[in-house]
C-alpha atoms as a PDB file:
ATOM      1  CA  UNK A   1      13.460   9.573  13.886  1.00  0.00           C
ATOM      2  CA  UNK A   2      17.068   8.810  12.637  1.00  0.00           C
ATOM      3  CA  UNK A   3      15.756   5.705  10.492  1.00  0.00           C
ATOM      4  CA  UNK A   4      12.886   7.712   9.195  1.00  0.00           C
ATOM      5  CA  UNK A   5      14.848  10.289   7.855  1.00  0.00           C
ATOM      6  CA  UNK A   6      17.514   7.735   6.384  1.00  0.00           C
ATOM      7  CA  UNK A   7      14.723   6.067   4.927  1.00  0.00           C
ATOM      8  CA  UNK A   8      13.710   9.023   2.881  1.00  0.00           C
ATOM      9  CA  UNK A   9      16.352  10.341   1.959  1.00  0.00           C
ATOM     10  CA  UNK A  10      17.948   6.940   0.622  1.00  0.00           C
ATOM     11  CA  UNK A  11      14.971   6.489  -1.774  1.00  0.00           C
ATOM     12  CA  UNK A  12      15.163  10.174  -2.625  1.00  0.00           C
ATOM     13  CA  UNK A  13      18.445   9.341  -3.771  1.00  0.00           C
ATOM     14  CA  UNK A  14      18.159   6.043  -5.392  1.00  0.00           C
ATOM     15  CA  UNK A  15      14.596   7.314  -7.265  1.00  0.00           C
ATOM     16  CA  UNK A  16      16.505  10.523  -8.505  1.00  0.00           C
ATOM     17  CA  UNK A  17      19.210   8.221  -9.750  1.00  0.00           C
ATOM     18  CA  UNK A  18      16.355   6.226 -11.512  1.00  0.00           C
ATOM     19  CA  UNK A  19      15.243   8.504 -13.396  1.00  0.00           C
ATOM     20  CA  UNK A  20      18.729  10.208 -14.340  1.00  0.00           C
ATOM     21  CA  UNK A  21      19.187   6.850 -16.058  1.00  0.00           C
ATOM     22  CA  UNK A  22      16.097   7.401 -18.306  1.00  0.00           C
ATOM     23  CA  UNK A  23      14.155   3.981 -19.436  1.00  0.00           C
ATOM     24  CA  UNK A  24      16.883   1.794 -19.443  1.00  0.00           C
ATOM     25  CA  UNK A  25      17.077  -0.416 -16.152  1.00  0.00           C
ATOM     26  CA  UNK A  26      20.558   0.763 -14.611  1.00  0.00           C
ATOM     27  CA  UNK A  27      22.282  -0.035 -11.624  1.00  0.00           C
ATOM     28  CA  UNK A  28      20.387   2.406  -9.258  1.00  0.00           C
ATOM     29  CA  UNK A  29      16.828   0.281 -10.257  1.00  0.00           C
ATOM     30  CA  UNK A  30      18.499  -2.874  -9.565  1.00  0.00           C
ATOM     31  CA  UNK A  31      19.691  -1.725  -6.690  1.00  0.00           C
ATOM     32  CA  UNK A  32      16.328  -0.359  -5.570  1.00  0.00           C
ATOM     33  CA  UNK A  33      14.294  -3.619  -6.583  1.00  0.00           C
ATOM     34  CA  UNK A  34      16.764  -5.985  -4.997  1.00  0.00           C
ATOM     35  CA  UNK A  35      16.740  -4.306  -1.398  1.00  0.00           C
ATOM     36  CA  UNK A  36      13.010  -3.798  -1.537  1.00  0.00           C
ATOM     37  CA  UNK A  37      12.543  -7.235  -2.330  1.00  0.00           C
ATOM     38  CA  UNK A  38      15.247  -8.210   0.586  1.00  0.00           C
ATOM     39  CA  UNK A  39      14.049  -6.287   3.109  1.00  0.00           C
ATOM     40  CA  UNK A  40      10.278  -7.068   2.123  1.00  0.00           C
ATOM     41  CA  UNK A  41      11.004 -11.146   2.534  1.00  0.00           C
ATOM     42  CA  UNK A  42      13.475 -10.349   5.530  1.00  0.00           C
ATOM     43  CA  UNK A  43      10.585  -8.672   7.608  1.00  0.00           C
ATOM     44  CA  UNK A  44       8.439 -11.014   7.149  1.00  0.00           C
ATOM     45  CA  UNK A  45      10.460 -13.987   7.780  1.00  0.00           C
ATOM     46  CA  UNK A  46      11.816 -11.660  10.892  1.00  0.00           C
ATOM     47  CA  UNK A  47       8.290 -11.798  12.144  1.00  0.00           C
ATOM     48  CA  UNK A  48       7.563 -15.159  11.717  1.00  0.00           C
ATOM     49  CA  UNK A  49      10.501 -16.418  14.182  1.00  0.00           C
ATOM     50  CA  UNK A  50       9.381 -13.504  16.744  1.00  0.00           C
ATOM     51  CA  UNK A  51       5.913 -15.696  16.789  1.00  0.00           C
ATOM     52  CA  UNK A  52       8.169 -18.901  17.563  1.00  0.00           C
ATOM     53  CA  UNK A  53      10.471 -17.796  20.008  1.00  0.00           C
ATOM     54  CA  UNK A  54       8.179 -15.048  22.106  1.00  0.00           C
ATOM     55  CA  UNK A  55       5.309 -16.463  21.919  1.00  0.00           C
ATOM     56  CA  UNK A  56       3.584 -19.499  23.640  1.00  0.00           C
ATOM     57  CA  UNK A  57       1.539 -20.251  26.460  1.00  0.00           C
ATOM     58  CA  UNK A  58       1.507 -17.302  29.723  1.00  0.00           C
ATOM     59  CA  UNK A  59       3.011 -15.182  26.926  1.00  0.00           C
ATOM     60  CA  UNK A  60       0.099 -13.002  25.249  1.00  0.00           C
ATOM     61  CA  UNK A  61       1.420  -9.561  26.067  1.00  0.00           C
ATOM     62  CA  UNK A  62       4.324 -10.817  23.530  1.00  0.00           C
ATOM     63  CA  UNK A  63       1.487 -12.235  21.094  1.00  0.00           C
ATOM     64  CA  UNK A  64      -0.715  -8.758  21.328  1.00  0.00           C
ATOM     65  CA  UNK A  65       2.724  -6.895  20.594  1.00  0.00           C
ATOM     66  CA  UNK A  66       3.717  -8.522  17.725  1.00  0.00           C
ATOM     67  CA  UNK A  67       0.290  -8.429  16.155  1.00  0.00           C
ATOM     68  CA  UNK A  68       0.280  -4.555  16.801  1.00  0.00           C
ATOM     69  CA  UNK A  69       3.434  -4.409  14.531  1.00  0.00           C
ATOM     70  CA  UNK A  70       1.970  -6.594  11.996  1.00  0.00           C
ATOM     71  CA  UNK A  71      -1.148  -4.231  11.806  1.00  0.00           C
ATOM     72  CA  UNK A  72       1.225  -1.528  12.214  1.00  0.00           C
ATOM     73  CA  UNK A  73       3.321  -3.147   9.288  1.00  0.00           C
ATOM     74  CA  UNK A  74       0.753  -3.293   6.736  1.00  0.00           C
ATOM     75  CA  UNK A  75      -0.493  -0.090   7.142  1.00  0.00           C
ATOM     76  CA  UNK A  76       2.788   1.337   6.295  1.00  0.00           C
ATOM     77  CA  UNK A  77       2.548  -0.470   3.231  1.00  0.00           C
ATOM     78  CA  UNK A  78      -1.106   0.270   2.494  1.00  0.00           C
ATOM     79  CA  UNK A  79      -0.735   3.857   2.897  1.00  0.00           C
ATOM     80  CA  UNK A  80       2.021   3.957   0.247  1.00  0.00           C
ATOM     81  CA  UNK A  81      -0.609   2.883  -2.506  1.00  0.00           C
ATOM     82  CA  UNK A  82      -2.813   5.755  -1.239  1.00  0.00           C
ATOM     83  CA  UNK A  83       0.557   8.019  -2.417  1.00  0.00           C
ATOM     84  CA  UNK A  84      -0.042  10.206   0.567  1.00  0.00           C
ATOM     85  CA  UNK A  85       3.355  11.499   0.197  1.00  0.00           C
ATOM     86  CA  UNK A  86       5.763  11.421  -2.805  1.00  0.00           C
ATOM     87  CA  UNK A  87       8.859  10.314  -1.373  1.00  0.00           C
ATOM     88  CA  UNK A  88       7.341   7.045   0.012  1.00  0.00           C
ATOM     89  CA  UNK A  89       7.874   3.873  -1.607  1.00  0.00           C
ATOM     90  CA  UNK A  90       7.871   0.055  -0.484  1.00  0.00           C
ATOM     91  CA  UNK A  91      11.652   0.299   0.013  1.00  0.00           C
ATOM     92  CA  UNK A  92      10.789   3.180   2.940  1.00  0.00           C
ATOM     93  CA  UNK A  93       8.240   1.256   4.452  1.00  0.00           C
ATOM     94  CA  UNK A  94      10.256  -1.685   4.878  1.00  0.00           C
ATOM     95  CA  UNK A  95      13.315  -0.517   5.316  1.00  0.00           C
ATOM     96  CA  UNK A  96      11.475   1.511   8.636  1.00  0.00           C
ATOM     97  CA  UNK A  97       9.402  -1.548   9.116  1.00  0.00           C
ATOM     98  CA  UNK A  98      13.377  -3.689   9.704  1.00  0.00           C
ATOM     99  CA  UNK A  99      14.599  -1.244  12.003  1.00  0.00           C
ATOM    100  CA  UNK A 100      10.882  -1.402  14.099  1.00  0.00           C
ATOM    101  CA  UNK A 101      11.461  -5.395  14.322  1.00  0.00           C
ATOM    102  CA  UNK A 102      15.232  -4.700  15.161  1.00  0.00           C
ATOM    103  CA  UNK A 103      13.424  -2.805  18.256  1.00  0.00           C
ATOM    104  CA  UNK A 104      11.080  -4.904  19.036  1.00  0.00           C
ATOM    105  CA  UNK A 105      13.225  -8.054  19.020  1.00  0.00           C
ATOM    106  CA  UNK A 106      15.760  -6.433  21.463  1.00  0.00           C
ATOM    107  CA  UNK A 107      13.057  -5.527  23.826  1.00  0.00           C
ATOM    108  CA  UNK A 108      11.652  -9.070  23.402  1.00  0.00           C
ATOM    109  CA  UNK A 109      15.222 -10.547  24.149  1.00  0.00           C
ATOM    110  CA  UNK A 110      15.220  -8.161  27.445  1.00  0.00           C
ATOM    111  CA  UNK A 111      13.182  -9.488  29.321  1.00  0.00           C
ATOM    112  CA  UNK A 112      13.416 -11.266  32.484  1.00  0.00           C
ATOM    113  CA  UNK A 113      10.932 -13.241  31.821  1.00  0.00           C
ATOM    114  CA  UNK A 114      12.256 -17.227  31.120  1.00  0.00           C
ATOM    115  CA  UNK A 115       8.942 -18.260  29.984  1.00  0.00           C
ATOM    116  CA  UNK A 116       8.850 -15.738  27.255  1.00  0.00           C
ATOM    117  CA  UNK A 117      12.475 -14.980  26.557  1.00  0.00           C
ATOM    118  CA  UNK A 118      15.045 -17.760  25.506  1.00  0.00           C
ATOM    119  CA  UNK A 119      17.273 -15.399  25.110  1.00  0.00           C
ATOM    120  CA  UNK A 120      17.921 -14.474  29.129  1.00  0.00           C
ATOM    121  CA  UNK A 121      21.090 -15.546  29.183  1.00  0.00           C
ATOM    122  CA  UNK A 122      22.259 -15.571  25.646  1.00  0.00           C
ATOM    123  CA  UNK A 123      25.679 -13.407  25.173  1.00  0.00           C
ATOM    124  CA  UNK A 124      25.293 -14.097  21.633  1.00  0.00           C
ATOM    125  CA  UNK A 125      22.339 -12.488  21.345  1.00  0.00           C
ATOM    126  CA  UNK A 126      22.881  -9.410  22.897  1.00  0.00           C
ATOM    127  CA  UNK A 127      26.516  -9.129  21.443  1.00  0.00           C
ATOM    128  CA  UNK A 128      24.770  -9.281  18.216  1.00  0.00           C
ATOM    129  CA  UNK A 129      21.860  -6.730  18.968  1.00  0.00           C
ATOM    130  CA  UNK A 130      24.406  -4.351  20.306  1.00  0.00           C
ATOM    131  CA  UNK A 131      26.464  -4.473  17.075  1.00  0.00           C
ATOM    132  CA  UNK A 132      23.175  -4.127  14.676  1.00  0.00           C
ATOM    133  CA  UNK A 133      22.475  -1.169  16.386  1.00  0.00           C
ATOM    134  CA  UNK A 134      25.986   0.326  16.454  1.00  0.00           C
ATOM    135  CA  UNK A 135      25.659   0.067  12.535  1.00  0.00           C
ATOM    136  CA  UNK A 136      22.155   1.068  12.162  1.00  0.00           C
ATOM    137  CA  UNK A 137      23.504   4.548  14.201  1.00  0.00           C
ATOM    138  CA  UNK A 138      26.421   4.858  12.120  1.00  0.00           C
ATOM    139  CA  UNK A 139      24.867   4.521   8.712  1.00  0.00           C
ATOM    140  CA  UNK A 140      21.972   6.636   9.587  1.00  0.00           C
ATOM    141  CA  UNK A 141      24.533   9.387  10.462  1.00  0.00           C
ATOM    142  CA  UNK A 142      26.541   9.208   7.384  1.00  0.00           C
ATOM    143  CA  UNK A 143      23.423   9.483   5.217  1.00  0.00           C
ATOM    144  CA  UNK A 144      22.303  12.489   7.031  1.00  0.00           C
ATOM    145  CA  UNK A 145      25.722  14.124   7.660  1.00  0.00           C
ATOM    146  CA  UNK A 146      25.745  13.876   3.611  1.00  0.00           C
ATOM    147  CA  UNK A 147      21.791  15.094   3.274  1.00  0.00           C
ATOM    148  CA  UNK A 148      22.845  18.388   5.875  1.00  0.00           C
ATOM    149  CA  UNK A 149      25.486  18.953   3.802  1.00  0.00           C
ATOM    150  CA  UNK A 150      22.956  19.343   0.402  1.00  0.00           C
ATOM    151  CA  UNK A 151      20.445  20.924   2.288  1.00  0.00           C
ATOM    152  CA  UNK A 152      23.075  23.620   3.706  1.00  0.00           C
ATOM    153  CA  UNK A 153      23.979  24.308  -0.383  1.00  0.00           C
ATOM    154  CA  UNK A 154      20.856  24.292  -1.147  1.00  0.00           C
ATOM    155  CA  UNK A 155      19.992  27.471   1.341  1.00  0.00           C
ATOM    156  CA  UNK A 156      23.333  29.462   0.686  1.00  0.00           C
ATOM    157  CA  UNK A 157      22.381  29.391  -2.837  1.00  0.00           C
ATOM    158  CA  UNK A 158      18.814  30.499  -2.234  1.00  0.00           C
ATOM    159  CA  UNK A 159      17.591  27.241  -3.876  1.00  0.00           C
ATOM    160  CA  UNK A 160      14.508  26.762  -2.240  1.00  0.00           C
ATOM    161  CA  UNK A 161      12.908  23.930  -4.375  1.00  0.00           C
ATOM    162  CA  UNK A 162      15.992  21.761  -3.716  1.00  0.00           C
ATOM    163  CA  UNK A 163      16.259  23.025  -0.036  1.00  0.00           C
ATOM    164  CA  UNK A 164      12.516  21.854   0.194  1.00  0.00           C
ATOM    165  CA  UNK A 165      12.919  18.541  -1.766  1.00  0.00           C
ATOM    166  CA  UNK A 166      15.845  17.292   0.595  1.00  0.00           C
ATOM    167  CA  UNK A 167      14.370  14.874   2.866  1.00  0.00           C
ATOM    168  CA  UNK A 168      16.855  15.651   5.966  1.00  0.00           C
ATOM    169  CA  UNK A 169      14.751  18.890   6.744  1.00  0.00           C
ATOM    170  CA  UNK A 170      11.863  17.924   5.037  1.00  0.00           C
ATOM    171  CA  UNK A 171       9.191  18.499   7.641  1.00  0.00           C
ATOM    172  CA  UNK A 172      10.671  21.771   7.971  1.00  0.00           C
ATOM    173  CA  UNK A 173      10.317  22.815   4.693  1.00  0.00           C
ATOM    174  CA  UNK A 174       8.402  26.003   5.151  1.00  0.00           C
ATOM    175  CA  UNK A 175      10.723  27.144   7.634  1.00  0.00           C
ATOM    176  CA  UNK A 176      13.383  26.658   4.653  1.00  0.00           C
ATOM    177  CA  UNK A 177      11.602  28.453   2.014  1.00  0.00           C
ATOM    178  CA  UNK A 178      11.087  31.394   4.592  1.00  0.00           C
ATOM    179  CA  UNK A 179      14.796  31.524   5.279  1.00  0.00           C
ATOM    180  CA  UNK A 180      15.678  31.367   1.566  1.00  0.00           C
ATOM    181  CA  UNK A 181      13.343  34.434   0.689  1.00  0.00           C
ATOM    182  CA  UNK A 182      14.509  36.021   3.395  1.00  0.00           C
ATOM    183  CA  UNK A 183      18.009  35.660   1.973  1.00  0.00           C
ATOM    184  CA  UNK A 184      17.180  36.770  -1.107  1.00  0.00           C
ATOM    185  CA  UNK A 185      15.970  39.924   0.093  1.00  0.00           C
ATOM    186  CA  UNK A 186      18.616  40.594   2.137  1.00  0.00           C
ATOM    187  CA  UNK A 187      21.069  39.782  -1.270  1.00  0.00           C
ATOM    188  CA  UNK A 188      19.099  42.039  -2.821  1.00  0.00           C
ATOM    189  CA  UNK A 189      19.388  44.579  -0.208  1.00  0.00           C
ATOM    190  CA  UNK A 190      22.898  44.250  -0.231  1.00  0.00           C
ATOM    191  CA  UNK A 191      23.500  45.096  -3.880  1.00  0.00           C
ATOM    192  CA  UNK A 192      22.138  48.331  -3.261  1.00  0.00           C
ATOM    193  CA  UNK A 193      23.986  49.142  -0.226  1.00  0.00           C
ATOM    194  CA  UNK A 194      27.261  48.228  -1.948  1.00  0.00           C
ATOM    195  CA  UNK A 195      26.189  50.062  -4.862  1.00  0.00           C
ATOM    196  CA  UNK A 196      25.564  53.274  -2.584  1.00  0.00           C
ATOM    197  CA  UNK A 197      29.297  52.452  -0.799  1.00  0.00           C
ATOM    198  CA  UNK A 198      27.630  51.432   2.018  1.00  0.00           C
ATOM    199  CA  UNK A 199      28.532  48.310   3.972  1.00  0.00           C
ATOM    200  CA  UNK A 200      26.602  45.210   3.574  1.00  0.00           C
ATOM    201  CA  UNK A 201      24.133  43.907   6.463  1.00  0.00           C
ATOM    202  CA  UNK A 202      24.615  40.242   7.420  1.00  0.00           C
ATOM    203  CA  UNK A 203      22.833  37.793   8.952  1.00  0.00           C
ATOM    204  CA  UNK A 204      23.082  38.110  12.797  1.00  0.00           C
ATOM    205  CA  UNK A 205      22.467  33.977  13.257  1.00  0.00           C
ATOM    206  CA  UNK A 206      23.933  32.203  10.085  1.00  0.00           C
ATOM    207  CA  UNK A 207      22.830  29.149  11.312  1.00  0.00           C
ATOM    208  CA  UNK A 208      20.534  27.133   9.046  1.00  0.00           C
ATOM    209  CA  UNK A 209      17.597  24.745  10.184  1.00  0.00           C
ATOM    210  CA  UNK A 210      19.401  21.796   8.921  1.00  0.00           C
ATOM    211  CA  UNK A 211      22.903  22.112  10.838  1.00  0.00           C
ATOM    212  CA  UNK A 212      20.283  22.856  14.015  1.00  0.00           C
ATOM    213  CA  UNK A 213      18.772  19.849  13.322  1.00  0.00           C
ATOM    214  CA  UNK A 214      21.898  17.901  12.700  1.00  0.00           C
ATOM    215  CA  UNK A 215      23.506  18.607  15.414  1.00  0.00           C
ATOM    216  CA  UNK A 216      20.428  17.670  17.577  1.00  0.00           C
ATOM    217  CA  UNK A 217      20.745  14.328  15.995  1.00  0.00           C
ATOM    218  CA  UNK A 218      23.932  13.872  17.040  1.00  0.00           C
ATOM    219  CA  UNK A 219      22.848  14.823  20.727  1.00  0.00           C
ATOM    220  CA  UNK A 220      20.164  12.576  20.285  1.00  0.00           C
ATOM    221  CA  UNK A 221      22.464   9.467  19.220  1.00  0.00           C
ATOM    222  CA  UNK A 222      25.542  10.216  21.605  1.00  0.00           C
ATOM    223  CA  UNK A 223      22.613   9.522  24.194  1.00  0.00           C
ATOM    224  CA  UNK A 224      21.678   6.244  22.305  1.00  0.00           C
ATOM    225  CA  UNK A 225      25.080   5.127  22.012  1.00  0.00           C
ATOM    226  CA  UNK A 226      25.397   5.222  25.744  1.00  0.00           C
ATOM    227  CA  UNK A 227      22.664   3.409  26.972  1.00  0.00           C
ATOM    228  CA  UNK A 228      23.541   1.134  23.758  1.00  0.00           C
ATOM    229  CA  UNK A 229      27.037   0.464  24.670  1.00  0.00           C
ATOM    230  CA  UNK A 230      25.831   0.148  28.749  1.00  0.00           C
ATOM    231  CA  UNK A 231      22.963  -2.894  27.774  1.00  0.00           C
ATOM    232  CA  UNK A 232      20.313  -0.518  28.041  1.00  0.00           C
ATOM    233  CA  UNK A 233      20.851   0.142  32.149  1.00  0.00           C
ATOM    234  CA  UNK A 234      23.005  -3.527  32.884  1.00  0.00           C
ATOM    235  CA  UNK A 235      26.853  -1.233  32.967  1.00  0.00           C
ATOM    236  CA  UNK A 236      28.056  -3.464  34.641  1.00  0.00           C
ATOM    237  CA  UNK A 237      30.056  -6.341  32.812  1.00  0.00           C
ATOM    238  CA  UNK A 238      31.871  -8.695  35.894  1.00  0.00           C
ATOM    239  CA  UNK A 239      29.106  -8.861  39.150  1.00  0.00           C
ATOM    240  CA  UNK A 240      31.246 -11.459  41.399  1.00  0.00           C
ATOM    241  CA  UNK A 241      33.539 -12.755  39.159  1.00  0.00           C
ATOM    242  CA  UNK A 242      30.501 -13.877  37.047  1.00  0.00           C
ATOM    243  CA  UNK A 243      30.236 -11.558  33.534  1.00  0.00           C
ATOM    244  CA  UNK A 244      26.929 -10.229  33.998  1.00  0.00           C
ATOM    245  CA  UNK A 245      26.957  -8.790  30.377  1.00  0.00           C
ATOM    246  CA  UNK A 246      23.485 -10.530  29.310  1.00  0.00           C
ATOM    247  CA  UNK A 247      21.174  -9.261  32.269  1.00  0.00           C
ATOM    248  CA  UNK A 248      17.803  -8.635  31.604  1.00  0.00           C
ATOM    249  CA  UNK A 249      15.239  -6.311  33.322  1.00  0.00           C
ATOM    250  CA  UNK A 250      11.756  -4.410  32.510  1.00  0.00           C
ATOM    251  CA  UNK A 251      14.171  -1.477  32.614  1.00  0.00           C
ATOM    252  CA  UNK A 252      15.527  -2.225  29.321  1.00  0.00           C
ATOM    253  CA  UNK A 253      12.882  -3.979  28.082  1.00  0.00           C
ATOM    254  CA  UNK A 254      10.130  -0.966  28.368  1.00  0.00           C
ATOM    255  CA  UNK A 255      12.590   1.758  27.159  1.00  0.00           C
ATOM    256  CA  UNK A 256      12.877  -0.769  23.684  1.00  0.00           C
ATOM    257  CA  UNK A 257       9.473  -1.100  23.402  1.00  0.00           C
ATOM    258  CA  UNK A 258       8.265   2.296  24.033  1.00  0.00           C
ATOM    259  CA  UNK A 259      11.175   3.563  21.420  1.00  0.00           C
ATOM    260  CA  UNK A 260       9.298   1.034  19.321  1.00  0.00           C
ATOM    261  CA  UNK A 261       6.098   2.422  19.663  1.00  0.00           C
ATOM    262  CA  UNK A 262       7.266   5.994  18.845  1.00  0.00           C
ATOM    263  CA  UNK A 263       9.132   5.009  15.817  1.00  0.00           C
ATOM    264  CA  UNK A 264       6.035   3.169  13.925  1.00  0.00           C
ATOM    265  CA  UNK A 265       3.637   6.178  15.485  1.00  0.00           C
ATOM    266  CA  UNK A 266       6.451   8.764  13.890  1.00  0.00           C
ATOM    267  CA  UNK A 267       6.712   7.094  10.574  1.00  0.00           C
ATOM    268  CA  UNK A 268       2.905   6.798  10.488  1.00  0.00           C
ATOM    269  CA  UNK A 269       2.467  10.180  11.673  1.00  0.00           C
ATOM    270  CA  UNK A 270       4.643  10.829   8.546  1.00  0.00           C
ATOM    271  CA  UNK A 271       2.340   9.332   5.997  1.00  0.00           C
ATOM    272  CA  UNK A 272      -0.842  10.219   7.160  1.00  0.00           C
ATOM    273  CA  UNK A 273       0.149  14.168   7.914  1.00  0.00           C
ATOM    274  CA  UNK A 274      -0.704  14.975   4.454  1.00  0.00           C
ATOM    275  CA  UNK A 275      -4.219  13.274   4.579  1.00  0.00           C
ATOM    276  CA  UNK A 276      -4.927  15.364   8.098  1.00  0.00           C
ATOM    277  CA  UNK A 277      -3.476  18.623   6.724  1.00  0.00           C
ATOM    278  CA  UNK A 278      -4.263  19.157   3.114  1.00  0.00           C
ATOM    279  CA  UNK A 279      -3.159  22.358   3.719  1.00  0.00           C
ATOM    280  CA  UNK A 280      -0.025  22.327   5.364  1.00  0.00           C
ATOM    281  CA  UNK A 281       1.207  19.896   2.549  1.00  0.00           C
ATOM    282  CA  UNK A 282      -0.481  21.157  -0.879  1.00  0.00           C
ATOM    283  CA  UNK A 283       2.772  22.615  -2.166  1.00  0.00           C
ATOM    284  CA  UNK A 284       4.897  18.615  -2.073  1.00  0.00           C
END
């Protein structure tokens, strides 16, 4: 969910700076192109050495997973030609795409399984997973701390086009443009209350969608950071005087997988939505 959102809103952000800049090709487009183009090569070569080092013989769960993210993977990209949503682009589907191989390499490398792991007993390797996924957090929290911030502008100034075109509360649009006519009523009301001498009628909840949602997320990720920072159910770091920091277990392994799962089912969920509900969607 995090990464989704991030991914959105970061090409929401580097688009509108696009085409701020006119025709000429300015920073924003080079920027745009070049991480595209990085992340594009990255997942691939990403799931190329997957294939090596998880796959083999006795090992065709591993094979049949991979290939699901591969089919998985190009859909994401096929269904941004269809232009089922506007603020889709190459650079979301493979920045998403990343963060889905990030997943399923760390539930790969959890195993317990020798055969199909070589990563059992590799501190490296978890060191490093642990640390790619304290920054993936921590980014995706300052781009949406920054997006909550617009969105929350956006309502107090009854600006319901931008409070519908920031991607943070995006799926909740309609619930925004509700609360922003509903504001403007009550504005309007007000006027004529404090035109009469009467005192004005507040809100009773001034609580907006997006600072509910936000502070969900950070629920959500003070969760993540604790199974994150506890090697996804191995707390333990010295088990006899032996550091048992790189155990693996199907524990770990099927929560990492199944977050995989929901991630690409979210993020396809995401494109399709418009092509299942015209409807819901004919005002983006």
């Amino acid at each position: 969910m995090l990464m989704l959102i991030v991914a959105y809103t970061v090409n929401d952000i580097l688009v509108r700076n696009v085409d701020m800049e006119a025709q000429q090709l300015g920073c924003s487009a080079i920027i745009l192109i070049s991480l595209t183009v990085i992340l594009f090569g990255g997942n691939i070569t990403w799931i190329i050495f997957q294939y090596i080092y998880f796959t083999g013989d006795g090992c065709g769960w591993n094979f049949w997973q991979i290939t699901i993210t591969c089919v998985a993977g190009v859909a994401m990209y096929a269904l941004v030609l269809l232009r089922t949503r506007k603020d889709a682009s190459v650079f979301t589907s493979s920045l998403v795409l990343t963060y889905i191989l990030y997943l399923q390499w760390s539930g790969l490398s959890s195993s317990p399984n020798e055969l199909c792991n070589p990563y059992t007993t590799s501190a490296w390797n978890t060191t490093f997973l642990m640390i790619l996924g304290l920054v993936f957090t921590f980014a995706s929290l300052i781009v949406i701390s920054s997006a909550t911030a617009k969105d929350e502008t956006a309502v107090q100034t009854n600006d319901t086009a931008q409070a519908a075109v920031n991607v943070a509360t995006g799926m909740n649009a309609p619930l925004m443009e509700k609360e922003s006519a509903e504001d403007v009523k009550l504005a309007q009301a007000n006027i004529q209350k404090e035109a009469k001498g009467e005192a004005p009628e507040y809100r009773p909840l001034p609580i907006t969608p997006a600072t509910i949602m936000f502070q969900a997320l950070l629920i959500l990720s003070a969760v993540y950071y604790s199974m994150l920072l506890t090697n996804w159910g191995t707390p333990s770091l010295f088990n006899n005087s032996t550091i048992n920091f790189f155990n693996k277990s199907y524990y770990g392994y099927w929560i990492q997988i199944s977050a995989q799962w929901v991630s690409m089912l979210i993020y396809l969920y995401s494109m399709t939505a418009p092509l299942l509900c015209p409807d819901r969607f004919s005002d983006e």
